[in-house]
N, C-alpha and C. Protein backbone atom coordinates (compact mmCIF):
# COMPACT_ATOMS: atom_id res chain seq x y z
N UNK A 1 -6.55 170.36 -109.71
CA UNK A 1 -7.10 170.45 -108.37
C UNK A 1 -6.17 169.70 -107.42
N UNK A 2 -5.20 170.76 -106.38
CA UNK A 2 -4.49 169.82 -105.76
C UNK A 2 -4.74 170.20 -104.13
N UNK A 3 -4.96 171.20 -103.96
CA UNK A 3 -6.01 171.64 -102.05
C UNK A 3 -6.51 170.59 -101.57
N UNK A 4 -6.62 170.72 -100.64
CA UNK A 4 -7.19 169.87 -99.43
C UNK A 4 -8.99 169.90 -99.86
N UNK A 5 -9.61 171.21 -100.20
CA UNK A 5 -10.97 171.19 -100.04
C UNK A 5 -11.30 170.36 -101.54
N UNK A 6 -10.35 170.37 -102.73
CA UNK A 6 -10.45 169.66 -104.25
C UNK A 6 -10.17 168.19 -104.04
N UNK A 7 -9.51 168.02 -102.84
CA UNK A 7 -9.76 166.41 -102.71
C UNK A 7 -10.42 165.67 -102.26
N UNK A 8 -11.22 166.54 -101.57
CA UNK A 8 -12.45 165.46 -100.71
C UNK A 8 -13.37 166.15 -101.37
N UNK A 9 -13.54 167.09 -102.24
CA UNK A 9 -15.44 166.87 -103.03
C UNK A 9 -15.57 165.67 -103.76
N UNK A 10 -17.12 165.77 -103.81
CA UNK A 10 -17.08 164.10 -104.64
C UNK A 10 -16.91 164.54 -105.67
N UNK A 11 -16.51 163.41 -106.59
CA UNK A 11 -16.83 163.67 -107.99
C UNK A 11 -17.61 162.79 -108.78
N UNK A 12 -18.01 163.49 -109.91
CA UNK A 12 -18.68 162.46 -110.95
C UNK A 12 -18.11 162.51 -112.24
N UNK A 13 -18.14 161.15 -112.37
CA UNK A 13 -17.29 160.57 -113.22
C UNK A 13 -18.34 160.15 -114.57
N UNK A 14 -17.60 160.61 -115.53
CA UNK A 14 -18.46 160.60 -116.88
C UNK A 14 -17.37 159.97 -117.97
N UNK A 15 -17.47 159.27 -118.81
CA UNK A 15 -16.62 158.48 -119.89
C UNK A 15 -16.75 159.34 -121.64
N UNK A 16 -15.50 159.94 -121.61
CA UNK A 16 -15.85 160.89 -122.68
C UNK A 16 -15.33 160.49 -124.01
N UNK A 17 -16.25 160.66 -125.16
CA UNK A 17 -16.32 159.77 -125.92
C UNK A 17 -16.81 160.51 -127.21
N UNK A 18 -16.72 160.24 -128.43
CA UNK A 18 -17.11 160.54 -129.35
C UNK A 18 -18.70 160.38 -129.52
N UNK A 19 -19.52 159.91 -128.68
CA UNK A 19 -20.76 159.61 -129.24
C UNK A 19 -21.40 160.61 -128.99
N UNK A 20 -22.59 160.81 -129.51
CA UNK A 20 -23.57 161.30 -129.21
C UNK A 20 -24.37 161.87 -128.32
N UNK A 21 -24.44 160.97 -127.71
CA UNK A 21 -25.38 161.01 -126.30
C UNK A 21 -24.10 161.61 -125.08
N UNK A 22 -22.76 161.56 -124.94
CA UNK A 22 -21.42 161.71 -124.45
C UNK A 22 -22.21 163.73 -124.23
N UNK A 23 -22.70 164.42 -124.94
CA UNK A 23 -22.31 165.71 -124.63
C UNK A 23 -23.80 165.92 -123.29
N UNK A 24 -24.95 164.62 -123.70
CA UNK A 24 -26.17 164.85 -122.35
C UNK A 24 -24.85 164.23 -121.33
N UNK A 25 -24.94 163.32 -121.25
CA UNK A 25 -23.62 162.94 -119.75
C UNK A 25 -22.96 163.82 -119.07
N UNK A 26 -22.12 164.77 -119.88
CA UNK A 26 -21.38 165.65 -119.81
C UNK A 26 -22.09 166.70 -118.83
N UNK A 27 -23.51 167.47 -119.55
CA UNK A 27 -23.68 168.25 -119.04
C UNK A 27 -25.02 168.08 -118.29
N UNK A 28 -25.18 167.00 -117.67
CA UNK A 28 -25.86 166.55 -116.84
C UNK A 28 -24.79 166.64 -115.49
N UNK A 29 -23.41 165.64 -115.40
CA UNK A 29 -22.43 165.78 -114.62
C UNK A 29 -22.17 166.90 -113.97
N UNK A 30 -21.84 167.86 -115.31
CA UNK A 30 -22.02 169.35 -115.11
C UNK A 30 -22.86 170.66 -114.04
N UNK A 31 -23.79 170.22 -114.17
CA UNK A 31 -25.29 170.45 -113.13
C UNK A 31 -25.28 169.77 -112.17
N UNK A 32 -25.10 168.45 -111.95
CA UNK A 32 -25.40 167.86 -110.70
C UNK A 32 -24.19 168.24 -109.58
N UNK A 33 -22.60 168.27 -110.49
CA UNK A 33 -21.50 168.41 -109.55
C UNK A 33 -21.79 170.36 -108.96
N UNK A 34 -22.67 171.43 -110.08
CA UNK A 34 -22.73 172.75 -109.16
C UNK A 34 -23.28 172.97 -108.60
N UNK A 35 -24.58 171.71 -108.38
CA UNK A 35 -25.60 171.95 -107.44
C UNK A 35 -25.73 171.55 -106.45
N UNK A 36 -24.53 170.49 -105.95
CA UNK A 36 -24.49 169.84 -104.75
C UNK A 36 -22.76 170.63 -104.71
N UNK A 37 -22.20 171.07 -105.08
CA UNK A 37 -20.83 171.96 -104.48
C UNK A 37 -19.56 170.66 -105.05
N UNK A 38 -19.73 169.59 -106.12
CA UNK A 38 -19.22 168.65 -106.30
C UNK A 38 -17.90 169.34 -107.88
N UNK A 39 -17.37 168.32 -107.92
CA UNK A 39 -16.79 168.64 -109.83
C UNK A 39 -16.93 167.41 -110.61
N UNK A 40 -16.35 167.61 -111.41
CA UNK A 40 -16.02 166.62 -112.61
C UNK A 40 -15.30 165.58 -112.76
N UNK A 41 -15.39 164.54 -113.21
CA UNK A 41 -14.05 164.18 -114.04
C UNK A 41 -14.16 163.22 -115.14
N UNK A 42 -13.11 163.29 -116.10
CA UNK A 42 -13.33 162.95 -117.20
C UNK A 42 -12.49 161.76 -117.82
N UNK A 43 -13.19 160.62 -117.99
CA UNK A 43 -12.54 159.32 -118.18
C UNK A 43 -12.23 159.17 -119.71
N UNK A 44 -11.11 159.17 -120.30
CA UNK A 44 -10.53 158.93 -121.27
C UNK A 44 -9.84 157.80 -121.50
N UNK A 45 -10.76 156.41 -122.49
CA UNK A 45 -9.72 155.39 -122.25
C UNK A 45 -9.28 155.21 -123.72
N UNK A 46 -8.31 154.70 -123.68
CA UNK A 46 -7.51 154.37 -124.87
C UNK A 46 -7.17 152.69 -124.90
N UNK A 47 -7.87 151.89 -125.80
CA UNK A 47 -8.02 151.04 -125.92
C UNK A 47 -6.67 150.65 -127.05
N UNK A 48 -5.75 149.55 -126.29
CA UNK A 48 -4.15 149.40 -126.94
C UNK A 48 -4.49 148.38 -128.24
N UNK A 49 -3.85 149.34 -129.28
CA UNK A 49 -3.64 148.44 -130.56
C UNK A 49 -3.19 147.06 -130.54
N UNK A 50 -3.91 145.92 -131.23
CA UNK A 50 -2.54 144.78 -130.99
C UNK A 50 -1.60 144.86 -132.00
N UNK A 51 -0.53 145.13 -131.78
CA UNK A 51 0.21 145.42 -132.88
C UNK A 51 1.52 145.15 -132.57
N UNK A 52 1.78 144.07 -132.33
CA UNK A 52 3.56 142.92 -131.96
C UNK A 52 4.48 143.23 -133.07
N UNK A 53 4.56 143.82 -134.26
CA UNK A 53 5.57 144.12 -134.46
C UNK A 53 5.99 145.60 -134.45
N UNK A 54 7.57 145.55 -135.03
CA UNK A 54 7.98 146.96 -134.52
C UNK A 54 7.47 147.92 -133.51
N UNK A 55 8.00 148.05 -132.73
CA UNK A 55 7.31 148.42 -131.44
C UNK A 55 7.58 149.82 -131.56
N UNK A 56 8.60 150.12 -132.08
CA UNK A 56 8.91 151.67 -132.39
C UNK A 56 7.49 152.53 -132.85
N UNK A 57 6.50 151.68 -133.74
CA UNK A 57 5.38 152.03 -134.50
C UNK A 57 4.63 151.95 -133.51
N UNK A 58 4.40 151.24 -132.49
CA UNK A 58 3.79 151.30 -131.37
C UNK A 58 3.62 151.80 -130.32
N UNK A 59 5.05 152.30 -130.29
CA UNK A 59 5.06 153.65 -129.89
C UNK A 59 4.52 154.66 -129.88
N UNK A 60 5.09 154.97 -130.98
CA UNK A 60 4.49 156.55 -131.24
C UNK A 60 2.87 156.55 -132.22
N UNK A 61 2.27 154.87 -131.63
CA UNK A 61 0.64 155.10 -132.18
C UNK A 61 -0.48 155.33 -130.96
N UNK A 62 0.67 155.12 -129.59
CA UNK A 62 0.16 155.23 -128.23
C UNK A 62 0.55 156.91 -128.28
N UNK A 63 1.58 157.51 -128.55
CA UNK A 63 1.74 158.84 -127.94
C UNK A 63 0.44 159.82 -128.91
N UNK A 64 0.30 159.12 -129.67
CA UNK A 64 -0.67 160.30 -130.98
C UNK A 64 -2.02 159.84 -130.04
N UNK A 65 -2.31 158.32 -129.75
CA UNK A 65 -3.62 158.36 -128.94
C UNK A 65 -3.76 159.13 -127.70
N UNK A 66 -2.31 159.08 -127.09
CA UNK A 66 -2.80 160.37 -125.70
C UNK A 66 -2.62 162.01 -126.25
N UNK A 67 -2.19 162.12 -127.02
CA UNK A 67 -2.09 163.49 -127.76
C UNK A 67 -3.25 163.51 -128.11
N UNK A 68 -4.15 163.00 -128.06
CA UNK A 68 -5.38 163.16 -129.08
C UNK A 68 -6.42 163.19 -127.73
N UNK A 69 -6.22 162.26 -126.83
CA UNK A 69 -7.15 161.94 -125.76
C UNK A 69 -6.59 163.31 -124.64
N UNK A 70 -5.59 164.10 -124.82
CA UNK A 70 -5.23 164.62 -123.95
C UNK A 70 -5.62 166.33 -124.79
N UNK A 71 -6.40 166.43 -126.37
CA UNK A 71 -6.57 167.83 -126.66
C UNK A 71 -8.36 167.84 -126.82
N UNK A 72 -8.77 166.08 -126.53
CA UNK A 72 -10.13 165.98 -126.60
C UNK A 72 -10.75 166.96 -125.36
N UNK A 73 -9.87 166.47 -124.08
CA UNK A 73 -10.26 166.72 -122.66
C UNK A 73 -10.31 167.98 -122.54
N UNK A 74 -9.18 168.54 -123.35
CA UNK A 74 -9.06 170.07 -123.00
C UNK A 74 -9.65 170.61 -123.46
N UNK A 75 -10.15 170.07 -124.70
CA UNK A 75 -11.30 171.41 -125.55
C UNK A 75 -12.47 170.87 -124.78
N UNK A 76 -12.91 170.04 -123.48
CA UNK A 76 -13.83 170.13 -122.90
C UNK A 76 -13.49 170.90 -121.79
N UNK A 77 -13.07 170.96 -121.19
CA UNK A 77 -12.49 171.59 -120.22
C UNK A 77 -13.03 173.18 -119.77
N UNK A 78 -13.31 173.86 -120.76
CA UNK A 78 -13.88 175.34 -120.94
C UNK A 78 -15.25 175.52 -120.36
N UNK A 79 -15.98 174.17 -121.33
CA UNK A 79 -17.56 173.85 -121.12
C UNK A 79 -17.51 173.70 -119.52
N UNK A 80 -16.86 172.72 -118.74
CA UNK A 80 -17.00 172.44 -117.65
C UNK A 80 -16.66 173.74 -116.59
N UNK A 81 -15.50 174.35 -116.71
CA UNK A 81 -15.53 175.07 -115.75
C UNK A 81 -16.87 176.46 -115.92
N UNK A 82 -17.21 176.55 -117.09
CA UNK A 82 -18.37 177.38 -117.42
C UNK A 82 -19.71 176.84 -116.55
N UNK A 83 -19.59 175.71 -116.41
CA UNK A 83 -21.06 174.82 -115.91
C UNK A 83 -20.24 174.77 -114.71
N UNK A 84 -19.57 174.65 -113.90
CA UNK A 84 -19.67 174.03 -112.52
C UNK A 84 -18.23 175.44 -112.12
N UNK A 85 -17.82 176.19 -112.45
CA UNK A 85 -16.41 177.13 -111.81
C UNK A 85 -15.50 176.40 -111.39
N UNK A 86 -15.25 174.97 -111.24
CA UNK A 86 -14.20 174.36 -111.61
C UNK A 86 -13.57 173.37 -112.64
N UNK A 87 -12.22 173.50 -112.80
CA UNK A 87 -11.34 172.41 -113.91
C UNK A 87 -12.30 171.06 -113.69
N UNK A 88 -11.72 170.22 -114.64
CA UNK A 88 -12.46 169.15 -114.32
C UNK A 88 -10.86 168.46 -114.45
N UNK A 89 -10.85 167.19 -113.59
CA UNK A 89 -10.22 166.31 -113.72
C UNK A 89 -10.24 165.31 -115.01
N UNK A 90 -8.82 164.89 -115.35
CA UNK A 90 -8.42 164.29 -116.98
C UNK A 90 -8.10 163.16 -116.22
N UNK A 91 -8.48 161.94 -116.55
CA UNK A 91 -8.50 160.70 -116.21
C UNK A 91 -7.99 159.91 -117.90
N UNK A 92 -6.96 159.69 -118.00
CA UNK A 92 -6.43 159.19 -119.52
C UNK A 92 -5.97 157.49 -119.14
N UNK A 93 -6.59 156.53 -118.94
CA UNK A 93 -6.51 154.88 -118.79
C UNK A 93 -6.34 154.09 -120.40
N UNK A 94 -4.95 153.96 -120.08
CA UNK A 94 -4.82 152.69 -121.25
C UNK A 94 -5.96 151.42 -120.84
N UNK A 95 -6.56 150.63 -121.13
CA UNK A 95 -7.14 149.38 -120.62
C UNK A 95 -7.77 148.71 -121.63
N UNK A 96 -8.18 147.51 -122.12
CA UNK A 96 -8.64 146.67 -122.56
C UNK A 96 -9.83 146.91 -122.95
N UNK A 97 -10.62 147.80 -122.64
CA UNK A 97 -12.09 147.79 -122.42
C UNK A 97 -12.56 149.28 -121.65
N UNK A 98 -13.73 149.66 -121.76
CA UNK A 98 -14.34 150.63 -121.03
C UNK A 98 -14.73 150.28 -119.73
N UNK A 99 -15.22 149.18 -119.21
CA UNK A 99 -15.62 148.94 -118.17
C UNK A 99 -13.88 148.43 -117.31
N UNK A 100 -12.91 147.34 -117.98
CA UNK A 100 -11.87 147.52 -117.58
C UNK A 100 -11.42 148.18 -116.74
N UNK A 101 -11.48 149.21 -117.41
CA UNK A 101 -10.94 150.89 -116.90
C UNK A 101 -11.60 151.56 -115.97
N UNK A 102 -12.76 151.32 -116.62
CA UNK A 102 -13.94 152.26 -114.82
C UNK A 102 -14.07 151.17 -113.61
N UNK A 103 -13.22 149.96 -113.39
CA UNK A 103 -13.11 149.36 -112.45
C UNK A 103 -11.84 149.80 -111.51
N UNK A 104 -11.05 149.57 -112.60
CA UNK A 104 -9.67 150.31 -112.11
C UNK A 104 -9.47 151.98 -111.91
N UNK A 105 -9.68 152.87 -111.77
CA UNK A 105 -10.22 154.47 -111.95
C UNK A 105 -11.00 154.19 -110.66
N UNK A 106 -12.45 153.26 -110.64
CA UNK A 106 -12.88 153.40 -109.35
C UNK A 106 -12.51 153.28 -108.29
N UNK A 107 -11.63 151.98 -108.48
CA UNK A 107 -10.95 151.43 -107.18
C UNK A 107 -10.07 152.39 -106.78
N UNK A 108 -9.33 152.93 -107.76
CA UNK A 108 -8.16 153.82 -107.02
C UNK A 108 -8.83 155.16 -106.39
N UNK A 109 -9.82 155.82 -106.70
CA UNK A 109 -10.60 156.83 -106.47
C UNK A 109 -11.48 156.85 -105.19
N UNK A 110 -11.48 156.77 -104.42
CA UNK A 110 -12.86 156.77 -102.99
C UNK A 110 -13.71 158.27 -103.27
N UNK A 111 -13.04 158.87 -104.29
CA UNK A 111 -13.52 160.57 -104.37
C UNK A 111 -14.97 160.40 -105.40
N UNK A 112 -14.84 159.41 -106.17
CA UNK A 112 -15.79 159.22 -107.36
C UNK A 112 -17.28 158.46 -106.64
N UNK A 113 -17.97 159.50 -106.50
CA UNK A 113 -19.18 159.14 -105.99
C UNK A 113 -20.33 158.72 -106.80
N UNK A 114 -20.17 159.30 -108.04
CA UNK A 114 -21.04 158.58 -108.95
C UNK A 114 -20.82 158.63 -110.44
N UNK A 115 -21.41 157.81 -110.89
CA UNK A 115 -20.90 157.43 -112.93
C UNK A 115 -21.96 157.87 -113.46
N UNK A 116 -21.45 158.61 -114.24
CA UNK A 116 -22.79 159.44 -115.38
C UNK A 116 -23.01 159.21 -116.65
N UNK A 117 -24.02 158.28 -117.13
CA UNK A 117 -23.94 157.38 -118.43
C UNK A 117 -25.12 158.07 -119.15
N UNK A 118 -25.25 158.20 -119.79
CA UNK A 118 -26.04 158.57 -121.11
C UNK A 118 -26.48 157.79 -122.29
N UNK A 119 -27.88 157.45 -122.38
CA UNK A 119 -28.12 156.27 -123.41
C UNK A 119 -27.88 156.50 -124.67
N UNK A 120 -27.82 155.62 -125.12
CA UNK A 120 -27.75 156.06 -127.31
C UNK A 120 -28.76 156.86 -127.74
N UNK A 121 -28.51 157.12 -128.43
CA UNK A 121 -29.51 158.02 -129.29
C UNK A 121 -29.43 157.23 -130.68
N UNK A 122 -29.30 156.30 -131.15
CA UNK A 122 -29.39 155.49 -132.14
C UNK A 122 -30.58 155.12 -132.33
N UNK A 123 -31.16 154.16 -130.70
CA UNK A 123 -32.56 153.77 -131.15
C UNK A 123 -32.27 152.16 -131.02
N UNK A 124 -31.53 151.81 -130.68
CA UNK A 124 -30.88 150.24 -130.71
C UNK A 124 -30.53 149.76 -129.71
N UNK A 125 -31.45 150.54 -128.11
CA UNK A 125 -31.53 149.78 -127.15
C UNK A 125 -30.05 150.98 -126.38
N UNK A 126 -30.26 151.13 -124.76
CA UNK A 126 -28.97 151.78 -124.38
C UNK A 126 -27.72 151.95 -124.35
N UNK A 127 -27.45 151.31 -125.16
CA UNK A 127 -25.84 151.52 -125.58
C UNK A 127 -25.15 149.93 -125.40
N UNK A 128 -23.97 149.83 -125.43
CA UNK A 128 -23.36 148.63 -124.92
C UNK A 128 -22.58 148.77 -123.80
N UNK A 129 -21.92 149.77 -123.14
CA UNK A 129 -21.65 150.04 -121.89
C UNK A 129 -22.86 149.73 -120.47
N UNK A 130 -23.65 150.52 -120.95
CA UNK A 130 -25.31 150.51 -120.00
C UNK A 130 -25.44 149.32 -120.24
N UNK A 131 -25.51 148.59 -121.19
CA UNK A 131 -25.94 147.00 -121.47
C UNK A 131 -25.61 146.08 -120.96
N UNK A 132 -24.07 146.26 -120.25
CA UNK A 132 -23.08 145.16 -119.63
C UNK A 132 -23.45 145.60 -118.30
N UNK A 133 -23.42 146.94 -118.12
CA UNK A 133 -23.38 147.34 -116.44
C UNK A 133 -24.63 146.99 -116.06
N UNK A 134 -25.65 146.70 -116.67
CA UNK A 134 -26.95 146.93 -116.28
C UNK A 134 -26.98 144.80 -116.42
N UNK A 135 -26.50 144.13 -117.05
CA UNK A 135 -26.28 142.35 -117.21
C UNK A 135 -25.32 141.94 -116.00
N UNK A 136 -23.81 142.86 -116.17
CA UNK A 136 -23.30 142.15 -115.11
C UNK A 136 -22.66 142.61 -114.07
N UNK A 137 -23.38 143.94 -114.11
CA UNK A 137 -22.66 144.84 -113.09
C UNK A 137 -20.85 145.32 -113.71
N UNK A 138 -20.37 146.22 -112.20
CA UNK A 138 -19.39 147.01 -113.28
C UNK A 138 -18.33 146.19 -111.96
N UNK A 139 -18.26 146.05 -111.09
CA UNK A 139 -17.28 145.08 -109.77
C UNK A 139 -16.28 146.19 -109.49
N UNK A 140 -16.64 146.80 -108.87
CA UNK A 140 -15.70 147.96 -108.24
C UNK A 140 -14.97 147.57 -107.17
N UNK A 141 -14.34 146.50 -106.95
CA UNK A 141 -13.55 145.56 -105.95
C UNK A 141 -14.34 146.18 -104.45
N UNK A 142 -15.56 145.57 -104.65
CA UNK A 142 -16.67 145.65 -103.41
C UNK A 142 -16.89 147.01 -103.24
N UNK A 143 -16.91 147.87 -103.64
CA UNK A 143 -17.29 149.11 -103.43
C UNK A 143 -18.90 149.46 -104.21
N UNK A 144 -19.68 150.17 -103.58
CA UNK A 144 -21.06 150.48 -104.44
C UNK A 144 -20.68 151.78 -104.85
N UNK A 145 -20.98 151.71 -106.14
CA UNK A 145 -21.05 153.26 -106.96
C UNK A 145 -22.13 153.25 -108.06
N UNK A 146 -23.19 153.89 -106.86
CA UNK A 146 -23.92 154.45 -107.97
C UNK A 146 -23.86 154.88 -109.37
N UNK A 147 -24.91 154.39 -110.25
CA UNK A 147 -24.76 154.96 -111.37
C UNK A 147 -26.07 155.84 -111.89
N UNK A 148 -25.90 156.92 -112.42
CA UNK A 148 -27.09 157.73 -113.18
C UNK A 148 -27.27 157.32 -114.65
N UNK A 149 -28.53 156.71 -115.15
CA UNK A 149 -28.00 157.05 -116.64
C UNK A 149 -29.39 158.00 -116.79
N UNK A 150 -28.92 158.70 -118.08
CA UNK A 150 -29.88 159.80 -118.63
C UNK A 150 -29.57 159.56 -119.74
N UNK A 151 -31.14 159.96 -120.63
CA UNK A 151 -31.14 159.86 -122.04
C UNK A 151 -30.34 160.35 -122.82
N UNK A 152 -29.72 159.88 -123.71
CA UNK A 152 -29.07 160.50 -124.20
C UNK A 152 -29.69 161.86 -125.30
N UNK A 153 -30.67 162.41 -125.55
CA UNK A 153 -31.72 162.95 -126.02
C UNK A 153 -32.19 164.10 -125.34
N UNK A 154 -31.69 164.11 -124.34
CA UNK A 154 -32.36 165.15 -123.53
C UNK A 154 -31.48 166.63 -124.37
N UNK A 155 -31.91 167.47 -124.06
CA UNK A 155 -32.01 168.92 -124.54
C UNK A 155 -31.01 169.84 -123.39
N UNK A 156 -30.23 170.64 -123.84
CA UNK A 156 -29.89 171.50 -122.67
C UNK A 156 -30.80 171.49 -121.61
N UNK A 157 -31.34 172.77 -121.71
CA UNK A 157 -32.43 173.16 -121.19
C UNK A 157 -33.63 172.08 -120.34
N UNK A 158 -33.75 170.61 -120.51
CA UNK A 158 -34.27 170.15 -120.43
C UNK A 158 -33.21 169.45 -118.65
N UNK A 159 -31.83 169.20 -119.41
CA UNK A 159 -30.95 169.05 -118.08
C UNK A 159 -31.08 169.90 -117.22
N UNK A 160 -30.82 171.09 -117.57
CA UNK A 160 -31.19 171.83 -116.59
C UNK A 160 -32.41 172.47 -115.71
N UNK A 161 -33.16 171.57 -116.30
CA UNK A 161 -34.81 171.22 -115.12
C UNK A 161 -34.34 170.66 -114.53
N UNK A 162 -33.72 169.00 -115.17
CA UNK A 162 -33.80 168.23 -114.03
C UNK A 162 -32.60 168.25 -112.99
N UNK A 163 -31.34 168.75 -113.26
CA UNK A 163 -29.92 168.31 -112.32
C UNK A 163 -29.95 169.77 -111.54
């Protein structure tokens, strides 16, 4: 998305992830960005190995993590433009941490209007992301950004009552 009208929709920003509850987020995001005329985007962080020696190995254990974070996005990519008629934006952040990263992503972004979190489906309380944001907030260098969370449990069909 590089037009003038793809840079000023808002977007919502969702953290894509192996879990569970990651595919309600998804297609909650999904619904809310076609029903208000909004898109996607998709936060991929890659959390850096510590690994001080041979750096050569360190290398190429960072290029296999964005090779990997960069064929995750795309095999989502289909789903999304199916749910909303546009690409979704690939957001790939090396950082320390998940919240790390959605501080930095926010700040640089004024386009990201809201974060779309999805609880566990474990049963062990909302996750540990929701857990911190919801204890100590997420500090978007003074900026407010709303956050949605939705169960992670919810049902297709069930999103699409509510978004």
């Amino acid at each position: 998305m590089t037009d003038a009208a793809s840079e000023s929709r808002r977007k919502f920003l969702v953290v894509a992830d192996d879990s569970p509850e990651f595919a309600a987020a998804l297609k909650y995001a999904c619904r809310r960005a076609a029903s208000t005329g909004g898109c996607v985007a998709m936060l991929k962080v890659i959390v850096p190995a510590e690994f001080e020696h041979w750096s050569g190995v360190r290398e190429e254990i960072e290029r296999q993590e964005r090779e990997e974070a960069e064929a995750l996005l795309q095999s989502l990519a289909d789903r999304v433009v199916a749910e909303t008629g546009l690409p979704p934006e690939f957001i790939i952040k090396h950082a320390d941490g998940v919240r790390t990263a959605l501080k930095q992503v926010v700040a640089a972004d004024p386009t990201i209007k809201i974060l779309i979190l999805a609880t566990s489906t474990a049963g062990r309380g909302p996750g540990p992301l929701i857990s911190a944001i919801a204890k100590e907030g997420v500090g978007f260098s003074g900026r407010k950004l709303p956050v949605t969370v939705v169960p992670g449990d919810l049902t297709d069909a069930e999103i699409e009552e509510l978004a």
